[in-house]
PDB file of N, CA and C in Angstrom:
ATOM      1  N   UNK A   1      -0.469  38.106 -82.084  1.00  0.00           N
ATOM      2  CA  UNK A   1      -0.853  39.474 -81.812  1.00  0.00           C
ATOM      3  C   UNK A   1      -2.267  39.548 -81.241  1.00  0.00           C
ATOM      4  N   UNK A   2      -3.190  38.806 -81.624  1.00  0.00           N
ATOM      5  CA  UNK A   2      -4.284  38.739 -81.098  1.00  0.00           C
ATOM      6  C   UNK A   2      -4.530  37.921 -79.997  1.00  0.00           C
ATOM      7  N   UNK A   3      -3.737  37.279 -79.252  1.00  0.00           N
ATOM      8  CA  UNK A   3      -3.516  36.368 -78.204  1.00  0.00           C
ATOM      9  C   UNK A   3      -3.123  37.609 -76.987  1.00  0.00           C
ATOM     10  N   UNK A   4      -2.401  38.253 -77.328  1.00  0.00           N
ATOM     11  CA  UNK A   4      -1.492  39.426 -76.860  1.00  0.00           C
ATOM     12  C   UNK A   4      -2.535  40.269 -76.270  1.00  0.00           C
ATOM     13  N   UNK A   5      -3.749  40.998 -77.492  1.00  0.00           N
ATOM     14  CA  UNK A   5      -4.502  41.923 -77.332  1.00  0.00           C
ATOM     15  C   UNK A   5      -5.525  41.278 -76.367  1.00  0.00           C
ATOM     16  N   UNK A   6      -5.967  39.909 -77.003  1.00  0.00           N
ATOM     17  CA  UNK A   6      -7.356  39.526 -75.832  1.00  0.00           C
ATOM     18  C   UNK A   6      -6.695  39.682 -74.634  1.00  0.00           C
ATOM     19  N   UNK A   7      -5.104  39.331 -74.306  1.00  0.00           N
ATOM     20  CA  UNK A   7      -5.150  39.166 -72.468  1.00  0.00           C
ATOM     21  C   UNK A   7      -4.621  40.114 -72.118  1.00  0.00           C
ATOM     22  N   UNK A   8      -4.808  41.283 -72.506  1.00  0.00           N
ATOM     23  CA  UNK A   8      -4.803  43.098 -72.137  1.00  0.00           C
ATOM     24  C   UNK A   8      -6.020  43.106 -71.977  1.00  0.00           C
ATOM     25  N   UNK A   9      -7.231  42.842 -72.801  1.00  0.00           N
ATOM     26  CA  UNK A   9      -8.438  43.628 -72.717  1.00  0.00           C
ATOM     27  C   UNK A   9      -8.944  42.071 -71.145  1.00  0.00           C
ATOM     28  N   UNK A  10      -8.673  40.863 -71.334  1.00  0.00           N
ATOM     29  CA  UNK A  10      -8.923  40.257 -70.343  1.00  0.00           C
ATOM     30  C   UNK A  10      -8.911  40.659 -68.974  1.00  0.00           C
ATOM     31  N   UNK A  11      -7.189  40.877 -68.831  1.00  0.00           N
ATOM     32  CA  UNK A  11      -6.713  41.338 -67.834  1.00  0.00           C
ATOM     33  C   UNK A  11      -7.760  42.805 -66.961  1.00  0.00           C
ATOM     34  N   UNK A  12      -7.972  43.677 -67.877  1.00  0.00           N
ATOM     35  CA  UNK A  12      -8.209  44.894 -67.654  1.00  0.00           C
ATOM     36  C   UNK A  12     -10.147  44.715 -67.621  1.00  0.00           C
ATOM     37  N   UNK A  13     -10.916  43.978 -68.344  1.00  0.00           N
ATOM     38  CA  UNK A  13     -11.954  43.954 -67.928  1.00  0.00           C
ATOM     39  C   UNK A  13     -11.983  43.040 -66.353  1.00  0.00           C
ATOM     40  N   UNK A  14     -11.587  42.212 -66.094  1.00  0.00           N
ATOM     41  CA  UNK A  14     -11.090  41.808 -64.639  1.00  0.00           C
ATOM     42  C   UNK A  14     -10.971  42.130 -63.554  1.00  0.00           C
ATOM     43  N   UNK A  15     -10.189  43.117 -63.532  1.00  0.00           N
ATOM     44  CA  UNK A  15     -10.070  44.372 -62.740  1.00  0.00           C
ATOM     45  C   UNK A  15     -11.120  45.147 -62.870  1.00  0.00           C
ATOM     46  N   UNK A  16     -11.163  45.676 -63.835  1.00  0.00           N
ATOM     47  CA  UNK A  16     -12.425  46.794 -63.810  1.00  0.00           C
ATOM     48  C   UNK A  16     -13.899  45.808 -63.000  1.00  0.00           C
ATOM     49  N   UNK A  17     -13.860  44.353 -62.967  1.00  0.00           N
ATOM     50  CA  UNK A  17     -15.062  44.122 -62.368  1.00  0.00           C
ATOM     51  C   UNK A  17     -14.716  43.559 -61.161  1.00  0.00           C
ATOM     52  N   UNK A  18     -13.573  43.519 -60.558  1.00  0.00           N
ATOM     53  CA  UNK A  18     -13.265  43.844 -59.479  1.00  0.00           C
ATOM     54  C   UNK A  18     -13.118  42.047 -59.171  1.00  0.00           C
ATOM     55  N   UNK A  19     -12.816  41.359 -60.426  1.00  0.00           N
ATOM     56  CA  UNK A  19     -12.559  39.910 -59.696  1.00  0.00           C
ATOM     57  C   UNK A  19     -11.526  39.120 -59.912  1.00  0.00           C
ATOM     58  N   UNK A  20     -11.046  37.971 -59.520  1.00  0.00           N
ATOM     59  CA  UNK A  20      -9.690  37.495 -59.480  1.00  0.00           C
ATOM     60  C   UNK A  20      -9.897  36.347 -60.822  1.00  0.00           C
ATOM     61  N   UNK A  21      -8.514  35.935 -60.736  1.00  0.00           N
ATOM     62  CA  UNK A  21      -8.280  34.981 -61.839  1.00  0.00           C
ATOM     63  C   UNK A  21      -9.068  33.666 -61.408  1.00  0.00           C
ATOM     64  N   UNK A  22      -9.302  33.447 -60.281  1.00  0.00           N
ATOM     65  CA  UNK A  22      -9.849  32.526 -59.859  1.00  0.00           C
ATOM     66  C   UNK A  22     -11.143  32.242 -60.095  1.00  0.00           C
ATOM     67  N   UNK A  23     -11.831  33.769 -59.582  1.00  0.00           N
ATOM     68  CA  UNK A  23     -13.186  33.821 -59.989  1.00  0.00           C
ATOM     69  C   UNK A  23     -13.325  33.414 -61.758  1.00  0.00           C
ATOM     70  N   UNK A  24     -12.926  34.292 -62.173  1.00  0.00           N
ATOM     71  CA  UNK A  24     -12.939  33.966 -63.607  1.00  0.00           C
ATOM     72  C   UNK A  24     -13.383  32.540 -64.397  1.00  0.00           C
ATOM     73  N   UNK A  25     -12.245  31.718 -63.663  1.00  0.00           N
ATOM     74  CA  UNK A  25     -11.099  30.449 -63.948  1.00  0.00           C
ATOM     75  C   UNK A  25     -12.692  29.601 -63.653  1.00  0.00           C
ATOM     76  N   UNK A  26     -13.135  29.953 -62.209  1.00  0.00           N
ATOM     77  CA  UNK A  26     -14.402  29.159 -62.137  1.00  0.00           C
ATOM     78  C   UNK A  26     -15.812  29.012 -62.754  1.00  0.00           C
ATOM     79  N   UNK A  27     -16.150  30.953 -63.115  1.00  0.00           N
ATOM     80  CA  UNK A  27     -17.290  30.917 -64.106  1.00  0.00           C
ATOM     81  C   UNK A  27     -16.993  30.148 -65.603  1.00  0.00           C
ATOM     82  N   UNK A  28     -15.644  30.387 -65.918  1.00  0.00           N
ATOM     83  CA  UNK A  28     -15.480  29.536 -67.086  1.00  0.00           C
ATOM     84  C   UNK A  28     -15.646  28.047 -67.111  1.00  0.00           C
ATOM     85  N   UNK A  29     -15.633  27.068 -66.166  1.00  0.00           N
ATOM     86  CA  UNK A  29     -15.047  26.191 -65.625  1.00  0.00           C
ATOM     87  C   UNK A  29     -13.565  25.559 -65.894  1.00  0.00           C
ATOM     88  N   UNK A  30     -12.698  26.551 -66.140  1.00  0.00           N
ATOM     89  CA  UNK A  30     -10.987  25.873 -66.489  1.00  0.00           C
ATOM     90  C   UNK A  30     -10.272  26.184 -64.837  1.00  0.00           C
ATOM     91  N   UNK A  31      -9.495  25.447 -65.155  1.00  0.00           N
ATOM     92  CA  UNK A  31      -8.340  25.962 -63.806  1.00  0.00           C
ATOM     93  C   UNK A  31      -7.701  27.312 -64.256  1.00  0.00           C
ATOM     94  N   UNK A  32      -7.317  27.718 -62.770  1.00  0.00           N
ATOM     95  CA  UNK A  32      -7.131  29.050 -62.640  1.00  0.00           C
ATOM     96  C   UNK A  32      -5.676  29.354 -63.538  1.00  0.00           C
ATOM     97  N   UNK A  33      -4.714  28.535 -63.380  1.00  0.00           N
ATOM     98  CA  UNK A  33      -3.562  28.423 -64.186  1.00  0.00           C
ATOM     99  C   UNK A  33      -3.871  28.359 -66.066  1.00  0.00           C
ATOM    100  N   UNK A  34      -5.087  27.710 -66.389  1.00  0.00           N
ATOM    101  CA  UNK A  34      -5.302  27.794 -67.537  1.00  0.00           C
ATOM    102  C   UNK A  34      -5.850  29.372 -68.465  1.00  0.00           C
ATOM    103  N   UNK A  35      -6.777  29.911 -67.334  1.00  0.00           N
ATOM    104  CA  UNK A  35      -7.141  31.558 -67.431  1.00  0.00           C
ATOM    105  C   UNK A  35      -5.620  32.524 -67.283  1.00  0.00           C
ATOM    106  N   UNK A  36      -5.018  32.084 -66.346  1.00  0.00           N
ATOM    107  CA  UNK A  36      -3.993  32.863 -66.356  1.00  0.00           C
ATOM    108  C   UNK A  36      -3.406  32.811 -67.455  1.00  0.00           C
ATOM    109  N   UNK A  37      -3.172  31.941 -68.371  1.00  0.00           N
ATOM    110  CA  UNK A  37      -2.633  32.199 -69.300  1.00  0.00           C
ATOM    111  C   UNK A  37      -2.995  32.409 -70.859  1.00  0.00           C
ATOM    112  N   UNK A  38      -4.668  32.390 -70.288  1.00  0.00           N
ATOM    113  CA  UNK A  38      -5.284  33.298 -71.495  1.00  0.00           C
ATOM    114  C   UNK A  38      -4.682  34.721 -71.542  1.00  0.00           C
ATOM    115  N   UNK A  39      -4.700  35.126 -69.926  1.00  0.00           N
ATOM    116  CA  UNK A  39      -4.431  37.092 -70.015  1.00  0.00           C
ATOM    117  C   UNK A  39      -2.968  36.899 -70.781  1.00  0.00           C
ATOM    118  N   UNK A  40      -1.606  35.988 -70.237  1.00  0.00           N
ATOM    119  CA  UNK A  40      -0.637  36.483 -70.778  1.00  0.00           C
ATOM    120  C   UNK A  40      -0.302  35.874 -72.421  1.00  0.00           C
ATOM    121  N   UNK A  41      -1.816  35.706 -73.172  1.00  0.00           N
ATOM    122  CA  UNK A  41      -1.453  35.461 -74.298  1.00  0.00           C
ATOM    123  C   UNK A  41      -0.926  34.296 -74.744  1.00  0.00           C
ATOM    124  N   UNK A  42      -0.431  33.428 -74.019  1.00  0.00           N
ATOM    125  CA  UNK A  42       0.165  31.918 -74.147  1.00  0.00           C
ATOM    126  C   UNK A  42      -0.948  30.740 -74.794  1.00  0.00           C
ATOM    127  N   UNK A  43      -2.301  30.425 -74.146  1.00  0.00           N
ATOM    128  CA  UNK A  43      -3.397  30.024 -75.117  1.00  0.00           C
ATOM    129  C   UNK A  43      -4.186  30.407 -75.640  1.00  0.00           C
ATOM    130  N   UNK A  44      -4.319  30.016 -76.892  1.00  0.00           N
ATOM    131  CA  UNK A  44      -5.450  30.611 -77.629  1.00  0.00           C
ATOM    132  C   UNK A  44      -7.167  29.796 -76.932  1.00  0.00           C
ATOM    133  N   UNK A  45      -8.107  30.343 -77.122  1.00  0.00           N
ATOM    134  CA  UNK A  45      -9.309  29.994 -76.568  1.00  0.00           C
ATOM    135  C   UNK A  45     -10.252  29.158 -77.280  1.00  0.00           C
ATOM    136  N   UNK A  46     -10.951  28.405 -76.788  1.00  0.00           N
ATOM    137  CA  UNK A  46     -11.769  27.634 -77.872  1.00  0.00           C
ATOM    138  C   UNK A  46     -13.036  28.307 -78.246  1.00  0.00           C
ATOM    139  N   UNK A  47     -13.921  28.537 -78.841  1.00  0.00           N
ATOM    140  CA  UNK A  47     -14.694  28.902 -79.390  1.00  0.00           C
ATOM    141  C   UNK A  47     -15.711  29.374 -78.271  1.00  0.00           C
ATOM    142  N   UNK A  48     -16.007  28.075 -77.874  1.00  0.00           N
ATOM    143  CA  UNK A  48     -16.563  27.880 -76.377  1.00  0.00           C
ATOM    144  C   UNK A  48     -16.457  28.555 -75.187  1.00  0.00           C
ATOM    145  N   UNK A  49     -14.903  28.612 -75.039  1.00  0.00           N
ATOM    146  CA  UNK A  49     -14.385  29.509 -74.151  1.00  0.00           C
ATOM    147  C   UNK A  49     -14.915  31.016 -74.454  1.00  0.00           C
ATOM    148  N   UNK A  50     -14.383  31.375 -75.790  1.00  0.00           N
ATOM    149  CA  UNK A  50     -14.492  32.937 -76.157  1.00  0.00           C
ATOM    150  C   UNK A  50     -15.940  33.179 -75.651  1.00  0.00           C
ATOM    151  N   UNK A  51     -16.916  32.397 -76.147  1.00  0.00           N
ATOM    152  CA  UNK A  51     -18.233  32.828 -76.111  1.00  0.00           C
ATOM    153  C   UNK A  51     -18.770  33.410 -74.483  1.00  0.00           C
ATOM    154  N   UNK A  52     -18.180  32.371 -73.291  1.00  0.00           N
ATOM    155  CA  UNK A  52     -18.592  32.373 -72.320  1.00  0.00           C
ATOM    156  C   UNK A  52     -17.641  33.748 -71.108  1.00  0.00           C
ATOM    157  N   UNK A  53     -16.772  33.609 -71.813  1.00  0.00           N
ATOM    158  CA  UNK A  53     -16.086  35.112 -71.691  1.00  0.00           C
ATOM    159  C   UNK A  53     -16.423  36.099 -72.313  1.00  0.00           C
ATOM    160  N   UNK A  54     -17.053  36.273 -73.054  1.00  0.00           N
ATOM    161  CA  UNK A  54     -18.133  37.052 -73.326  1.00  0.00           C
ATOM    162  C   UNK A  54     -18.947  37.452 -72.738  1.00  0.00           C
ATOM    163  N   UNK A  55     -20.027  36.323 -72.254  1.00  0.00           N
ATOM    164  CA  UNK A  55     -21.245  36.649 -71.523  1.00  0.00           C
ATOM    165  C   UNK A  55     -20.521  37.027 -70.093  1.00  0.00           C
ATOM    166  N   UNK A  56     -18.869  36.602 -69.507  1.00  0.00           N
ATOM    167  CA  UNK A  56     -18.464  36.848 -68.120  1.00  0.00           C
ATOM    168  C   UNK A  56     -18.739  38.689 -67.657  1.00  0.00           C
ATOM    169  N   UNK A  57     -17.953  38.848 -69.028  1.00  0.00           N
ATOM    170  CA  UNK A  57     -17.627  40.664 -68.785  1.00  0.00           C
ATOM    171  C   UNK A  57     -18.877  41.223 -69.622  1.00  0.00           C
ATOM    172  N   UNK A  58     -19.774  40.881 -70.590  1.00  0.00           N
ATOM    173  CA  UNK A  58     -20.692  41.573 -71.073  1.00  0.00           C
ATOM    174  C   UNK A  58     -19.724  42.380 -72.106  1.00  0.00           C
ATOM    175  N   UNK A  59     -19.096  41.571 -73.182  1.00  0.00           N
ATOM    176  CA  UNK A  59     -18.668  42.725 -74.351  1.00  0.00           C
ATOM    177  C   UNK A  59     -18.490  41.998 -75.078  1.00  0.00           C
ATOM    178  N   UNK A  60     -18.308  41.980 -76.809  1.00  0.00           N
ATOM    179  CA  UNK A  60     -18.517  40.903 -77.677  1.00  0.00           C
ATOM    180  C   UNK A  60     -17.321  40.135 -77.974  1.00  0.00           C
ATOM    181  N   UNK A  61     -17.215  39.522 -78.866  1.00  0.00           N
ATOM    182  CA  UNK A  61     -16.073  38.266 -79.306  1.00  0.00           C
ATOM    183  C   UNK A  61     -15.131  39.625 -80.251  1.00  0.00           C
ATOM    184  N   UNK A  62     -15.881  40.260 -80.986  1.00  0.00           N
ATOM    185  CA  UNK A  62     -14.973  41.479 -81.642  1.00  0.00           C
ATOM    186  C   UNK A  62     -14.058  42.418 -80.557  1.00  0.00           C
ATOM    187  N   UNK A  63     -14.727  43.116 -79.499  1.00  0.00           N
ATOM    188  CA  UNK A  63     -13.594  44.028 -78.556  1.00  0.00           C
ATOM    189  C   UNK A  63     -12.663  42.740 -77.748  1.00  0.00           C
ATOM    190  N   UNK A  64     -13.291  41.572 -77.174  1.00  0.00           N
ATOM    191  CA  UNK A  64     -11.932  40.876 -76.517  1.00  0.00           C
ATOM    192  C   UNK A  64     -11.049  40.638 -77.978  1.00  0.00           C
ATOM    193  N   UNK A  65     -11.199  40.524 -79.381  1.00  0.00           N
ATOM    194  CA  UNK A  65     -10.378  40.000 -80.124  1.00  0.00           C
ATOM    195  C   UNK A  65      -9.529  41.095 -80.611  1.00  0.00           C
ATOM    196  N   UNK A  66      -9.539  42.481 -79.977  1.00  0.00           N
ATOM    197  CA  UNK A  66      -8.957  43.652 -80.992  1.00  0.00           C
ATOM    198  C   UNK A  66      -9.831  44.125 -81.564  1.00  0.00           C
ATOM    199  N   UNK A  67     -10.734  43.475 -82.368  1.00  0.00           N
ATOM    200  CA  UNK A  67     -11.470  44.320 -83.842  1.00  0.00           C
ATOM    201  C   UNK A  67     -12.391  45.527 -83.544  1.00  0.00           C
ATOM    202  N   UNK A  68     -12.760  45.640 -81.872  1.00  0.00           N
ATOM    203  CA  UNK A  68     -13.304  46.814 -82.116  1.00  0.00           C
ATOM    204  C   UNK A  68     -13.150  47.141 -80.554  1.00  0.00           C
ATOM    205  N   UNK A  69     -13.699  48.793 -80.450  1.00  0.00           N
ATOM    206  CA  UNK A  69     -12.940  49.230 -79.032  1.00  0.00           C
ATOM    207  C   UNK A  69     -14.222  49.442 -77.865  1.00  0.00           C
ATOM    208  N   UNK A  70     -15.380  48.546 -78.589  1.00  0.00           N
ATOM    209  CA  UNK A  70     -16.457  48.729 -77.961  1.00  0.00           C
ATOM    210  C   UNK A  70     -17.211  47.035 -77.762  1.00  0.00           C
TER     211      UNK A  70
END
């Protein structure tokens, strides 16, 4: 369920900053196939990951995880 929720709020901060899976895929450094399947919920993220997706979109480890809507 929380795999589910991060790659809604993924997906949708993405868009809202107007960049592709690719872009993403590269600030993170994973392949683009591996981000893609953060949004559809299929991997969970490493710690590491979460953090730096964090600093990508500017919002904390709590709103990408569900726990809060801010």
């Amino acid at each position: 369920m929380i795999k589910d929720e991060m790659g809604k709020r993924l997906r949708e901060l993405r868009l809202q900053c107007k960049m592709t899976q690719q872009q993403v895929a590269d600030k993170m450094g994973v392949a683009q196939p591996v981000y893609q399947r953060f949004e559809k919920g299929v991997y969970e993220c490493s710690y590491e990951q979460l953090c730096r997706l964090c600093e990508i979109f500017d919002v904390s480890a709590d709103y990408l995880l569900g726990r809060s809507e801010y």
